[in-house]
PDB file of N, CA and C in Angstrom:
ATOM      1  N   UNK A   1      76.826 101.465  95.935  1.00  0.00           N
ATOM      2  CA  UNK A   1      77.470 102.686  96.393  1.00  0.00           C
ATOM      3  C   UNK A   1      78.070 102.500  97.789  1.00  0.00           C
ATOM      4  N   UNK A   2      77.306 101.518  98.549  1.00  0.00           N
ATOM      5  CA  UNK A   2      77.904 101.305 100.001  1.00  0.00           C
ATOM      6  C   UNK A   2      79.072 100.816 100.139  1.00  0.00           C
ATOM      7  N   UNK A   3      79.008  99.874  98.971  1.00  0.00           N
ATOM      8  CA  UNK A   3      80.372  99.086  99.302  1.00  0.00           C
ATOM      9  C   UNK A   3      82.184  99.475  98.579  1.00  0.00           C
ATOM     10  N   UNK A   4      81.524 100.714  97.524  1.00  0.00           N
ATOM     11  CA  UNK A   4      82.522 101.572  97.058  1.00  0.00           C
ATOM     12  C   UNK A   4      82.823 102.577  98.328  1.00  0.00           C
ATOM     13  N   UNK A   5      82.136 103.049  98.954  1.00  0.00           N
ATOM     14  CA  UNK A   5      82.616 103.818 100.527  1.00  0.00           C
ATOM     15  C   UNK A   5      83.337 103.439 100.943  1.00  0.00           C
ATOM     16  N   UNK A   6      83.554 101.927 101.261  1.00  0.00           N
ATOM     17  CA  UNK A   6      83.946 100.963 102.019  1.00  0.00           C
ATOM     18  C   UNK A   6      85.624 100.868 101.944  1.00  0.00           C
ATOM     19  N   UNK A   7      85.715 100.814 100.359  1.00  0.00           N
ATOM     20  CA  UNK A   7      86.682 100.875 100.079  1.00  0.00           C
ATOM     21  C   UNK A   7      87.666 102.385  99.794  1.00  0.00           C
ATOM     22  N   UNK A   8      86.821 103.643 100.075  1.00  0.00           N
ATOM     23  CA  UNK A   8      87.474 104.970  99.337  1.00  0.00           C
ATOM     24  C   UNK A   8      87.987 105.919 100.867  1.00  0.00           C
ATOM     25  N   UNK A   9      88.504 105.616 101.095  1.00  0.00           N
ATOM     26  CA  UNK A   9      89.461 106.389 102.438  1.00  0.00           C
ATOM     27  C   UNK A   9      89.328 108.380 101.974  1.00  0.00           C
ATOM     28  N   UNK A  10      88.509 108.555 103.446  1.00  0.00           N
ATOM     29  CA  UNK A  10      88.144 110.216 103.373  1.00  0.00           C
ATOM     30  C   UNK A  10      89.313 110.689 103.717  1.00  0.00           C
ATOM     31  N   UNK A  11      90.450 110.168 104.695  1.00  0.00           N
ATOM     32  CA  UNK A  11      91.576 110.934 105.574  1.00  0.00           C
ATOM     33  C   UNK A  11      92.592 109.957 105.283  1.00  0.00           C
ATOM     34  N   UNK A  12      93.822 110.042 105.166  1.00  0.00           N
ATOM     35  CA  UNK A  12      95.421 109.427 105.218  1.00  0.00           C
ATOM     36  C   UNK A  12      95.882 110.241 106.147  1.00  0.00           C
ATOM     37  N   UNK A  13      96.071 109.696 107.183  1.00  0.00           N
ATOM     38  CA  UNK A  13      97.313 110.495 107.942  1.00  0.00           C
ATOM     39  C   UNK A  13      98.180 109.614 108.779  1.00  0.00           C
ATOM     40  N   UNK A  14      99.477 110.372 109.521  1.00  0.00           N
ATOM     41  CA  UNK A  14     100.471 109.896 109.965  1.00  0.00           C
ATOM     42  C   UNK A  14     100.008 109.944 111.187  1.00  0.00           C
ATOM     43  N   UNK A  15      99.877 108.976 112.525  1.00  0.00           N
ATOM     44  CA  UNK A  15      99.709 108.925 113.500  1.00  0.00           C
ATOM     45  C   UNK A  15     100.616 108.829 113.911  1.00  0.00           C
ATOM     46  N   UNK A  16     101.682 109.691 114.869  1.00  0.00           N
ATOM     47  CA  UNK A  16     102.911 109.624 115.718  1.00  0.00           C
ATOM     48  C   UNK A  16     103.466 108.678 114.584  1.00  0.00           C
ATOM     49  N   UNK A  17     104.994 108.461 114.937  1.00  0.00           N
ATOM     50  CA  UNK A  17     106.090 107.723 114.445  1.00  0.00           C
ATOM     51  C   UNK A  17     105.648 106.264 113.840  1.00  0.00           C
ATOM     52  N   UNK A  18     104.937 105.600 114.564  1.00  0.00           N
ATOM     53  CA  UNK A  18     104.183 103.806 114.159  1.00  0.00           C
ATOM     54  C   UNK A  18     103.190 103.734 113.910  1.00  0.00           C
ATOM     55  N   UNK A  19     102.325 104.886 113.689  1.00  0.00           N
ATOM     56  CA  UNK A  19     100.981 104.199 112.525  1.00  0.00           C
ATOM     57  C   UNK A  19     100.407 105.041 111.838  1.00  0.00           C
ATOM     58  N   UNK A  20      99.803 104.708 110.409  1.00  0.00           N
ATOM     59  CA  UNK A  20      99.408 105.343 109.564  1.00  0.00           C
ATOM     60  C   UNK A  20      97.782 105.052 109.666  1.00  0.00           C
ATOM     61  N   UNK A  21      97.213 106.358 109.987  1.00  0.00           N
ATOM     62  CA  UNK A  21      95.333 106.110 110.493  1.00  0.00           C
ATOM     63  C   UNK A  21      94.926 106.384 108.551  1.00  0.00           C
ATOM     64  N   UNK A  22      93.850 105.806 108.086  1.00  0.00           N
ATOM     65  CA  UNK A  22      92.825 105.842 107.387  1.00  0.00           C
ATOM     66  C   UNK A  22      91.307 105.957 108.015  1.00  0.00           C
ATOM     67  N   UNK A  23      90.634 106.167 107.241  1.00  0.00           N
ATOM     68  CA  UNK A  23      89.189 106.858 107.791  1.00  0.00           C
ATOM     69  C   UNK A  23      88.858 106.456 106.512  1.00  0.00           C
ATOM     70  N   UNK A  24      87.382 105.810 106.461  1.00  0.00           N
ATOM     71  CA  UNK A  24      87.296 105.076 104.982  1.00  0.00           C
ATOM     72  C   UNK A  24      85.796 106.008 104.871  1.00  0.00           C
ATOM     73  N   UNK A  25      85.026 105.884 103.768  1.00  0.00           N
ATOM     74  CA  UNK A  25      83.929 106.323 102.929  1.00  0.00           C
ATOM     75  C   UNK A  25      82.964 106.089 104.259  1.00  0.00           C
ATOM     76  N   UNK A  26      83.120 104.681 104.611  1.00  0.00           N
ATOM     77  CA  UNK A  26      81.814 103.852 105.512  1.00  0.00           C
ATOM     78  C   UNK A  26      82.001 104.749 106.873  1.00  0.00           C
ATOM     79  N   UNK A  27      82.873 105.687 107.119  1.00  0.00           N
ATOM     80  CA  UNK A  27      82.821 105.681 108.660  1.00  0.00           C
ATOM     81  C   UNK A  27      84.133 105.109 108.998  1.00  0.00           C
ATOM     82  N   UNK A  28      84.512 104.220 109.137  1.00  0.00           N
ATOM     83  CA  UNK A  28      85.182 103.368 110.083  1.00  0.00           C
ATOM     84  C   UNK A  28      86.546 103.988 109.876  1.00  0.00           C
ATOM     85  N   UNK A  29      87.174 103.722 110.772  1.00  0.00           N
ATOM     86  CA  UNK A  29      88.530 104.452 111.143  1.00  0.00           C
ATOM     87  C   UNK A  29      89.760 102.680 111.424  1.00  0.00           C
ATOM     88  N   UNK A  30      90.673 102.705 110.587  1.00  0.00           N
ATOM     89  CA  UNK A  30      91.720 101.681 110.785  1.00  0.00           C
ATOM     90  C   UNK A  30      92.896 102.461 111.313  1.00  0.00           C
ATOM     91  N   UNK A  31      93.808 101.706 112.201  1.00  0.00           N
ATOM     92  CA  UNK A  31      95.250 102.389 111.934  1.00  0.00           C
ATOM     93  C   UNK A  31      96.260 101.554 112.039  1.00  0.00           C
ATOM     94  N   UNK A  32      97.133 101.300 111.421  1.00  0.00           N
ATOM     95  CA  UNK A  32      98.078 100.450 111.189  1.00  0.00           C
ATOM     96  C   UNK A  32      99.128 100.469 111.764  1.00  0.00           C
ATOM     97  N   UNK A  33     100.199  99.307 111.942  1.00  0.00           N
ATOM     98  CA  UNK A  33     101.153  99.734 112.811  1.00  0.00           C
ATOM     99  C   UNK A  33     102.046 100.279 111.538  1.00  0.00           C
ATOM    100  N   UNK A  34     102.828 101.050 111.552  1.00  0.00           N
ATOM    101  CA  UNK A  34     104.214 100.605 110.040  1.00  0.00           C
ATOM    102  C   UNK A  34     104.470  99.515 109.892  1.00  0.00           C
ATOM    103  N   UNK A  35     105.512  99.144 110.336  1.00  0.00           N
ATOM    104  CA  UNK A  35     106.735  97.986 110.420  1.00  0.00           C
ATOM    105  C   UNK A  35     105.509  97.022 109.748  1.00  0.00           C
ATOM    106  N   UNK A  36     104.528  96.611 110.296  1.00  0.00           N
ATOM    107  CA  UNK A  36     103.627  95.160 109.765  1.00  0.00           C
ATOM    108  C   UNK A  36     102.998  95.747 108.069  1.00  0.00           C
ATOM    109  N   UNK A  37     103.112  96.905 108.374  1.00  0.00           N
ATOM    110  CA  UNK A  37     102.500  97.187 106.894  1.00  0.00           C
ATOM    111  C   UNK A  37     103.680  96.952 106.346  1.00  0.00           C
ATOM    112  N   UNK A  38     104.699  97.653 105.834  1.00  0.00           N
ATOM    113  CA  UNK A  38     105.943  97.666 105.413  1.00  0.00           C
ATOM    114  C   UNK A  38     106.008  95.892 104.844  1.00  0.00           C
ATOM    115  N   UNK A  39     105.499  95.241 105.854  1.00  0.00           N
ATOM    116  CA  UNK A  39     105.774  93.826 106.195  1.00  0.00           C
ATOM    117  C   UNK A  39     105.003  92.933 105.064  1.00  0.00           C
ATOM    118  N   UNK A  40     103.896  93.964 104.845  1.00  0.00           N
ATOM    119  CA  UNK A  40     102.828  93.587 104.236  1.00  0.00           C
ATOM    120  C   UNK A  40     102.846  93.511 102.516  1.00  0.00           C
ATOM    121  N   UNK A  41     104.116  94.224 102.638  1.00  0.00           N
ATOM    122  CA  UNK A  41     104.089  94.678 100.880  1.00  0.00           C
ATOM    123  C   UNK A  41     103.817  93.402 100.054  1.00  0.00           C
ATOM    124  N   UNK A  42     103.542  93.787  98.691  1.00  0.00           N
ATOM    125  CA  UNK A  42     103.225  92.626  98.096  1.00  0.00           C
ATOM    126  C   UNK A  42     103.618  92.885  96.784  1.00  0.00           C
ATOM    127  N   UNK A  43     104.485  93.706  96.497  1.00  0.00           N
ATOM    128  CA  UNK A  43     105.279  93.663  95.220  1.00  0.00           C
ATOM    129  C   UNK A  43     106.424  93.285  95.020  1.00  0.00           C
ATOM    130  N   UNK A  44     106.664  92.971  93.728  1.00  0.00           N
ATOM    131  CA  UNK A  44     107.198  91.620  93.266  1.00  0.00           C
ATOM    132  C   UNK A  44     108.760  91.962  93.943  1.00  0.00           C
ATOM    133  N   UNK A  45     109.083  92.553  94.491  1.00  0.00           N
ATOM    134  CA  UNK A  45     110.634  92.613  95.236  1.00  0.00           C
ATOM    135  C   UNK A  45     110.013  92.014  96.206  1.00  0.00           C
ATOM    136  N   UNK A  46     108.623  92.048  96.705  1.00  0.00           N
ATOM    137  CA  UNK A  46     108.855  91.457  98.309  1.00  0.00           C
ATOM    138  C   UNK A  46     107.844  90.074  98.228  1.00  0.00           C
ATOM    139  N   UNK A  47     107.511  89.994  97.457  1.00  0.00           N
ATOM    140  CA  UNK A  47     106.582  88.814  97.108  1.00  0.00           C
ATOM    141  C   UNK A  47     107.044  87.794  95.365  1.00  0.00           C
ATOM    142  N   UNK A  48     107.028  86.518  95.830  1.00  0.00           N
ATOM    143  CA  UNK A  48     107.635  86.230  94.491  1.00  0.00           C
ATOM    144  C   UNK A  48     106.392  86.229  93.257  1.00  0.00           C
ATOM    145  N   UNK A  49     106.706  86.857  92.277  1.00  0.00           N
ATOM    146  CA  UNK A  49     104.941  86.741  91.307  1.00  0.00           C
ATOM    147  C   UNK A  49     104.467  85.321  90.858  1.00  0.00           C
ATOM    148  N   UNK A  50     105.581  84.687  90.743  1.00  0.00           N
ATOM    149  CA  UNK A  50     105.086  83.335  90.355  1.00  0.00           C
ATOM    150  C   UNK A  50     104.547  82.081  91.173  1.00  0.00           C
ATOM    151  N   UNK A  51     105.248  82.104  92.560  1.00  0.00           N
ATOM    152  CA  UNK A  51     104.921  81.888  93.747  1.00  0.00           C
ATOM    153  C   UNK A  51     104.167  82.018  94.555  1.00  0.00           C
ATOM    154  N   UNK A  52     104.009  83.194  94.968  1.00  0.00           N
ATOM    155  CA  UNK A  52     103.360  84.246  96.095  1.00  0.00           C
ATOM    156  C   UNK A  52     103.696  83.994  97.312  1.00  0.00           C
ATOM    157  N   UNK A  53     105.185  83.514  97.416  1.00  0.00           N
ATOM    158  CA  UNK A  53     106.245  82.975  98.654  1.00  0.00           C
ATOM    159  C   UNK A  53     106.537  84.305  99.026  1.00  0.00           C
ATOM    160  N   UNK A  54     106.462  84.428 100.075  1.00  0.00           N
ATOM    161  CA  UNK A  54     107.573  85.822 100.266  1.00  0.00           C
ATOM    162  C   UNK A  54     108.878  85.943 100.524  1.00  0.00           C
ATOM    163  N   UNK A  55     109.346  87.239  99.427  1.00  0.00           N
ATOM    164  CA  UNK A  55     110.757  87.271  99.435  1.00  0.00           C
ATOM    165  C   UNK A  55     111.578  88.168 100.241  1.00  0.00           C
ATOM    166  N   UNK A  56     110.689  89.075 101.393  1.00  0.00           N
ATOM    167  CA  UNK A  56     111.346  89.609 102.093  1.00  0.00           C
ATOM    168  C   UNK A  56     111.469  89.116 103.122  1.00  0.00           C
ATOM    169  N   UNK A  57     112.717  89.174 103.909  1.00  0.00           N
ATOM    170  CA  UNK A  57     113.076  88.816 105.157  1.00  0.00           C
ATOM    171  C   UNK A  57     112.642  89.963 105.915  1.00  0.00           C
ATOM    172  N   UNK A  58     112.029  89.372 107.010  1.00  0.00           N
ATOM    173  CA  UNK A  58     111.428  90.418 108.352  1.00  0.00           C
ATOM    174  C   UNK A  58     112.535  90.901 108.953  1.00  0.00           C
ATOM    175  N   UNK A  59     113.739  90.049 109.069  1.00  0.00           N
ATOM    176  CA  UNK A  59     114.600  91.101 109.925  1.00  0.00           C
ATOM    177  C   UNK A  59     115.142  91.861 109.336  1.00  0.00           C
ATOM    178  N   UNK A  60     115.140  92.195 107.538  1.00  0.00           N
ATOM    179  CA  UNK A  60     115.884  92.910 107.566  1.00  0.00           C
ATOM    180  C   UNK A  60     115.186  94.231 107.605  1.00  0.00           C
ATOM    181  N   UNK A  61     114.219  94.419 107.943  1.00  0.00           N
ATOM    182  CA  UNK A  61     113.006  95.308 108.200  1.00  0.00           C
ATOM    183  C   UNK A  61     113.215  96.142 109.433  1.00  0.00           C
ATOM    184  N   UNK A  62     114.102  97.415 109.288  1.00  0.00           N
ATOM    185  CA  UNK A  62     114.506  97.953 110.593  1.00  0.00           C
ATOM    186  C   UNK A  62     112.968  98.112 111.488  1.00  0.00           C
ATOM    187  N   UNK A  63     113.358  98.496 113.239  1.00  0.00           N
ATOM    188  CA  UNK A  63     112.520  97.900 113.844  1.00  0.00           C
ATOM    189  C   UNK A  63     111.406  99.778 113.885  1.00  0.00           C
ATOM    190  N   UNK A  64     112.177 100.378 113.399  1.00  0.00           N
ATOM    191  CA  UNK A  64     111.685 101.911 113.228  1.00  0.00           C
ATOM    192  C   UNK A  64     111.414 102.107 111.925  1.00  0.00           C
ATOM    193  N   UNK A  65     111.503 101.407 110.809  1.00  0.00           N
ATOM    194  CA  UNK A  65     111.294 101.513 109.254  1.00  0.00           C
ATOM    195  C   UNK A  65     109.431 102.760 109.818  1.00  0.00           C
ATOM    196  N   UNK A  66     109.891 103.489 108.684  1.00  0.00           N
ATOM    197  CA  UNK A  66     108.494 104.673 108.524  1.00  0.00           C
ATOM    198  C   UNK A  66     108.380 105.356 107.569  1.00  0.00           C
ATOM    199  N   UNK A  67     107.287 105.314 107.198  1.00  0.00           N
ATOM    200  CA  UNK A  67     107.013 106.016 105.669  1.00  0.00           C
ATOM    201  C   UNK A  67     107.405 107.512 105.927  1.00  0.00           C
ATOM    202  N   UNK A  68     108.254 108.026 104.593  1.00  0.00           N
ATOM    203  CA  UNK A  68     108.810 108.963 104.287  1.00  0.00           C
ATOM    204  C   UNK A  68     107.806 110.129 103.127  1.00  0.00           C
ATOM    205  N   UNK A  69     107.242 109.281 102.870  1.00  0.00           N
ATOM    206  CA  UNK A  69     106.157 109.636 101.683  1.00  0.00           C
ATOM    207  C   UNK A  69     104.993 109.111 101.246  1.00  0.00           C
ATOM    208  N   UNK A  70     103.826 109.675 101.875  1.00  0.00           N
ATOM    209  CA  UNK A  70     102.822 108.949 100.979  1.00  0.00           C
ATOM    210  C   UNK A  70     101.998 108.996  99.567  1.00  0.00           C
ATOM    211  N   UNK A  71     101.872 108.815  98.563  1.00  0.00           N
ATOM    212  CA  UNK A  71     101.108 109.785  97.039  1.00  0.00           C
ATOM    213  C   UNK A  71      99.920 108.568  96.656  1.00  0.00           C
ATOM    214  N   UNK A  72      99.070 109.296  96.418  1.00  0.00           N
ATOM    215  CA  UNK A  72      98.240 108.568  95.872  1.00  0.00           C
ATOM    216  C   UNK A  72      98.775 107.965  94.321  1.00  0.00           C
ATOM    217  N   UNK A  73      98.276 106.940  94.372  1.00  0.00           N
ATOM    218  CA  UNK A  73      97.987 106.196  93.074  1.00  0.00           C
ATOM    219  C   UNK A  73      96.541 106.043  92.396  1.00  0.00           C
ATOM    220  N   UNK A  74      96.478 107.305  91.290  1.00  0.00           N
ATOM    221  CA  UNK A  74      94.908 107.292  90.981  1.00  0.00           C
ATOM    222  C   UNK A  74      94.233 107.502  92.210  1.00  0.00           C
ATOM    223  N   UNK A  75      92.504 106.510  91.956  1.00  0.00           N
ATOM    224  CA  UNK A  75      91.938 106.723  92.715  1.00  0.00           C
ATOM    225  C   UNK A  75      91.841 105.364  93.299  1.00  0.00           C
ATOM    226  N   UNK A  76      92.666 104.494  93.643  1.00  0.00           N
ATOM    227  CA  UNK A  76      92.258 102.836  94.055  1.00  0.00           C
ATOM    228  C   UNK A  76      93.788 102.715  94.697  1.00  0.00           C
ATOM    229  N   UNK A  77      94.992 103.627  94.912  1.00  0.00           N
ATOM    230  CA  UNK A  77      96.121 102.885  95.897  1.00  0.00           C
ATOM    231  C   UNK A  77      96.467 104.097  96.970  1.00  0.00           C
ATOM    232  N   UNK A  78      97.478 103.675  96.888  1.00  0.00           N
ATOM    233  CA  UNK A  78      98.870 104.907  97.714  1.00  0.00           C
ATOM    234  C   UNK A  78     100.048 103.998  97.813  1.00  0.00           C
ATOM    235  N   UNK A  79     101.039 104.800  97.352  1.00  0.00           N
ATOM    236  CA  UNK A  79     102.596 104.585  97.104  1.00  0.00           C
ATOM    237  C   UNK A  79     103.316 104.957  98.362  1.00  0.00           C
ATOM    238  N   UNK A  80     103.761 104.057  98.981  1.00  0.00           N
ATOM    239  CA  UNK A  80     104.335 104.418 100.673  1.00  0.00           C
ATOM    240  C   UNK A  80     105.834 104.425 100.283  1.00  0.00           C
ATOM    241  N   UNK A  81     106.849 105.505  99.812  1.00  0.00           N
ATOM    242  CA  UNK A  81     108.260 105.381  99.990  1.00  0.00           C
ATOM    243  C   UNK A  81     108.778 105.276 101.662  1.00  0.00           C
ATOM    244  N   UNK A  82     109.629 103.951 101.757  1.00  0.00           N
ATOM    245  CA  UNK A  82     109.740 103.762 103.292  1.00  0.00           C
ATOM    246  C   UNK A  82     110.995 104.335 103.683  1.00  0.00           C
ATOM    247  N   UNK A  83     111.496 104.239 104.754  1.00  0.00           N
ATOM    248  CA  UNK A  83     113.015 105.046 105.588  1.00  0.00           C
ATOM    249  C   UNK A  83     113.802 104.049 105.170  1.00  0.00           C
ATOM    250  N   UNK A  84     113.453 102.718 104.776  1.00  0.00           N
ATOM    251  CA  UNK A  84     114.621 101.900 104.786  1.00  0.00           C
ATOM    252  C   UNK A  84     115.119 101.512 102.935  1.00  0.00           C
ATOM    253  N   UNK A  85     114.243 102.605 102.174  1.00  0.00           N
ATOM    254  CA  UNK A  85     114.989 102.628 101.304  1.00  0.00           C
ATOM    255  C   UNK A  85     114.236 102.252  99.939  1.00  0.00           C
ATOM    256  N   UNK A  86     112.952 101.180 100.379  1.00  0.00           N
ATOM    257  CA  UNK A  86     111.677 100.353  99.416  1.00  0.00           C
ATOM    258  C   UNK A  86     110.609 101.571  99.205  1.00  0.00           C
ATOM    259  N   UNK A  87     110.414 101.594  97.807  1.00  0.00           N
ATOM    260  CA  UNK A  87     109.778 102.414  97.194  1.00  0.00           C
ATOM    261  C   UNK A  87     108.644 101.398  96.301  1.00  0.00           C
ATOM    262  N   UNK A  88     109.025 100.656  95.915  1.00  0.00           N
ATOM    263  CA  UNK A  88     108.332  99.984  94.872  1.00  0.00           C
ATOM    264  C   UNK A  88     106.764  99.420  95.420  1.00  0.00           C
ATOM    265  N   UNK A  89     106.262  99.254  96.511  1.00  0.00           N
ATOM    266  CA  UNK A  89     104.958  99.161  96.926  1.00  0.00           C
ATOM    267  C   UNK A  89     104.262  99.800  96.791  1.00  0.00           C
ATOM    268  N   UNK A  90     102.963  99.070  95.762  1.00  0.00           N
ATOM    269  CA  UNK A  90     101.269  99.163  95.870  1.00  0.00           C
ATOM    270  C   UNK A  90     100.605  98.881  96.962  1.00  0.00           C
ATOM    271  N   UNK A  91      99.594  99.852  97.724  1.00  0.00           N
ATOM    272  CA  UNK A  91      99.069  99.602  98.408  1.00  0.00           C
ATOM    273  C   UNK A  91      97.157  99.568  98.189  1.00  0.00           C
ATOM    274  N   UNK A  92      97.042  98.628  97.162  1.00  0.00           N
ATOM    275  CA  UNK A  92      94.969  99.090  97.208  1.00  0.00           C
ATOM    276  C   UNK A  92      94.732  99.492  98.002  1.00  0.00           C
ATOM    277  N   UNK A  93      93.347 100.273  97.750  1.00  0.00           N
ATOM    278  CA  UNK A  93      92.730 100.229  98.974  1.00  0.00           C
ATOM    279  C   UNK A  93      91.596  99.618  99.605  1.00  0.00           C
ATOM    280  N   UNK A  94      91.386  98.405  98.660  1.00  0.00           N
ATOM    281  CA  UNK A  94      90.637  97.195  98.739  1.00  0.00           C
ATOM    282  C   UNK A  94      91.687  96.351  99.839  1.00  0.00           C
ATOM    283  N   UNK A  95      92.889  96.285  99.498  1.00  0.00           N
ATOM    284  CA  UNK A  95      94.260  95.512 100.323  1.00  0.00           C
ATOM    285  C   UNK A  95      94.254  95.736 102.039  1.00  0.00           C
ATOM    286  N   UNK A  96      94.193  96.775 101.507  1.00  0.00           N
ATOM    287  CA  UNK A  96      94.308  97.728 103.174  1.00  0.00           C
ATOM    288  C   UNK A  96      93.323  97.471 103.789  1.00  0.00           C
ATOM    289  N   UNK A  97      91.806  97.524 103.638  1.00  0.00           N
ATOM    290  CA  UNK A  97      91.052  97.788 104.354  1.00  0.00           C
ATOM    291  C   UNK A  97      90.434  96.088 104.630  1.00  0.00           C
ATOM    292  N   UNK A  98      90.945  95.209 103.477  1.00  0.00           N
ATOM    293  CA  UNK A  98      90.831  93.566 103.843  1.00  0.00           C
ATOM    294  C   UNK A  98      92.244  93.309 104.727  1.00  0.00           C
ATOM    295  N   UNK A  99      93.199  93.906 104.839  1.00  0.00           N
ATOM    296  CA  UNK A  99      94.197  94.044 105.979  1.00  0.00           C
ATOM    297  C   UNK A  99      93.438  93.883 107.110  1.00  0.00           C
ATOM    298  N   UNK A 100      92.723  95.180 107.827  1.00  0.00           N
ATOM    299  CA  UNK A 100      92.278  95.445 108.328  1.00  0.00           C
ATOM    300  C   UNK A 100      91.413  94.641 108.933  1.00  0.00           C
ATOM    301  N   UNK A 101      90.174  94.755 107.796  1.00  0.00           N
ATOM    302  CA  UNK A 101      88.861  93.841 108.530  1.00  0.00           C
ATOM    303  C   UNK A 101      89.633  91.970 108.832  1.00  0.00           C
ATOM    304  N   UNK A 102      90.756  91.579 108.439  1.00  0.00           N
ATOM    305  CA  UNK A 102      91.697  90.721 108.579  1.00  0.00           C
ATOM    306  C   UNK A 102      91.932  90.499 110.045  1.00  0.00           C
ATOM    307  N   UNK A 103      92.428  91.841 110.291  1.00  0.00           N
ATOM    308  CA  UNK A 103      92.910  91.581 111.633  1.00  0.00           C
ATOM    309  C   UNK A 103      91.652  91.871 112.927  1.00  0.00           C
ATOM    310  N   UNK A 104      90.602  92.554 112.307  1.00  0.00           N
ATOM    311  CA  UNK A 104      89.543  92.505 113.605  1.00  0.00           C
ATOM    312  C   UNK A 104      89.002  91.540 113.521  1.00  0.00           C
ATOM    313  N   UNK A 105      88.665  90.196 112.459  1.00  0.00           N
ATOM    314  CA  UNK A 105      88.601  89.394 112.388  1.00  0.00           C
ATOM    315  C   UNK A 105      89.379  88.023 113.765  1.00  0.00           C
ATOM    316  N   UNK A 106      90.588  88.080 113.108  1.00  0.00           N
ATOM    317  CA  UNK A 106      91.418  87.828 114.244  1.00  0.00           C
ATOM    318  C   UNK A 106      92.146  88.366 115.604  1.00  0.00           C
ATOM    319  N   UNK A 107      91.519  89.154 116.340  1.00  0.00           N
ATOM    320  CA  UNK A 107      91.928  89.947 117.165  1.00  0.00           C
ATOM    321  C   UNK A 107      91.160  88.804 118.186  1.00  0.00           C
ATOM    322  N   UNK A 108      92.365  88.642 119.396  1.00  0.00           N
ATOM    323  CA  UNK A 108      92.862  89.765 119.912  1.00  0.00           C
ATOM    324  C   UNK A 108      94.419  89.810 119.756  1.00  0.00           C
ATOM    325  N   UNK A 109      94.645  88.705 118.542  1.00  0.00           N
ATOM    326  CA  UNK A 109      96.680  88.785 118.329  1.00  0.00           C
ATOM    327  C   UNK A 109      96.437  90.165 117.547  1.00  0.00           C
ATOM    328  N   UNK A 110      98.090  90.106 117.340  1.00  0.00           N
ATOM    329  CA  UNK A 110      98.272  91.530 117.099  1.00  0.00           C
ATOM    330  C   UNK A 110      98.320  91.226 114.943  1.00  0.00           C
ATOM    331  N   UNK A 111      98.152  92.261 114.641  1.00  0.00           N
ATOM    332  CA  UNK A 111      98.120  92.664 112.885  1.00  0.00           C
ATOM    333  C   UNK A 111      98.509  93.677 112.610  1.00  0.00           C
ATOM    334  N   UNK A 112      98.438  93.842 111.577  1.00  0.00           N
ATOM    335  CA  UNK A 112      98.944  95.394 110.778  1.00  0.00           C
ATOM    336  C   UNK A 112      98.165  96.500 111.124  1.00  0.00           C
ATOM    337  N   UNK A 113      96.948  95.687 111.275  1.00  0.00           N
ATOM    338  CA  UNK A 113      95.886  97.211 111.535  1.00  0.00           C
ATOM    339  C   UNK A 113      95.183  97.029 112.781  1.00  0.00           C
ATOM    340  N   UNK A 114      94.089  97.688 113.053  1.00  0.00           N
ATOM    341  CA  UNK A 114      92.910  97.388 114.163  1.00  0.00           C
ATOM    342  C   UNK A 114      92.062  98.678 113.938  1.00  0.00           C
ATOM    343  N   UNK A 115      90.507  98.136 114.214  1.00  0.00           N
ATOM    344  CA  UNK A 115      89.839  99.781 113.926  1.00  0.00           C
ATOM    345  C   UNK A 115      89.731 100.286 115.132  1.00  0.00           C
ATOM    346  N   UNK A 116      89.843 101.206 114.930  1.00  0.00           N
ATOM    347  CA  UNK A 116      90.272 102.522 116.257  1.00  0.00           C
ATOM    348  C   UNK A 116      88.501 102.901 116.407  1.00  0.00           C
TER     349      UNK A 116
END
């Protein structure tokens, strides 16, 4: 049961213009920048399936790109429609929160997320 917490986000919200905060089951609070999430996608427009090369170019990733929409997917994603036009991203929430523990892992460079 602990480790399903872990993964089940109590809060989604928009933090100012560049980051999207989660608040997970366990307590812990992540918040992401956009742009690196955006960055992060991993569906097959931005990731190759056969590969797992990535097929998006970072620059063409405006430097203000921001989610326009967030909807859940079931009970295991969220569907981020972005400003620059990409709709087609899955986001787990197994993804996100190994995003996350990713980057406190490696901190003190910078990542998509950091827990607040």
């Amino acid at each position: 049961m602990e480790n399903e917490a872990r993964f089940t986000p109590t809060e989604i919200r928009q933090q100012g213009p560049r980051a999207l905060a989660i608040t997970w089951g366990d307590g812990r609070e992540t918040v992401y920048d956009v742009r690196a999430l955006r960055l992060a996608c991993a569906c097959a427009v931005c990731v190759d399936e056969w590969t797992g090369e990535d097929r998006l170019d970072p620059g063409s990733v405006p430097e203000d790109v921001a989610p326009r929409r967030i909807e859940p997917v079931g009970r295991y994603a969220i569907q981020i429609e972005w400003s620059d036009g990409h709709t087609s991203g899955i986001y787990p929430f197994e993804r996100l929160r190994g995003l996350a523990d990713a980057a406190r892992a490696a901190q003190p460079g910078p990542g998509p997320a950091r827990s607040a």
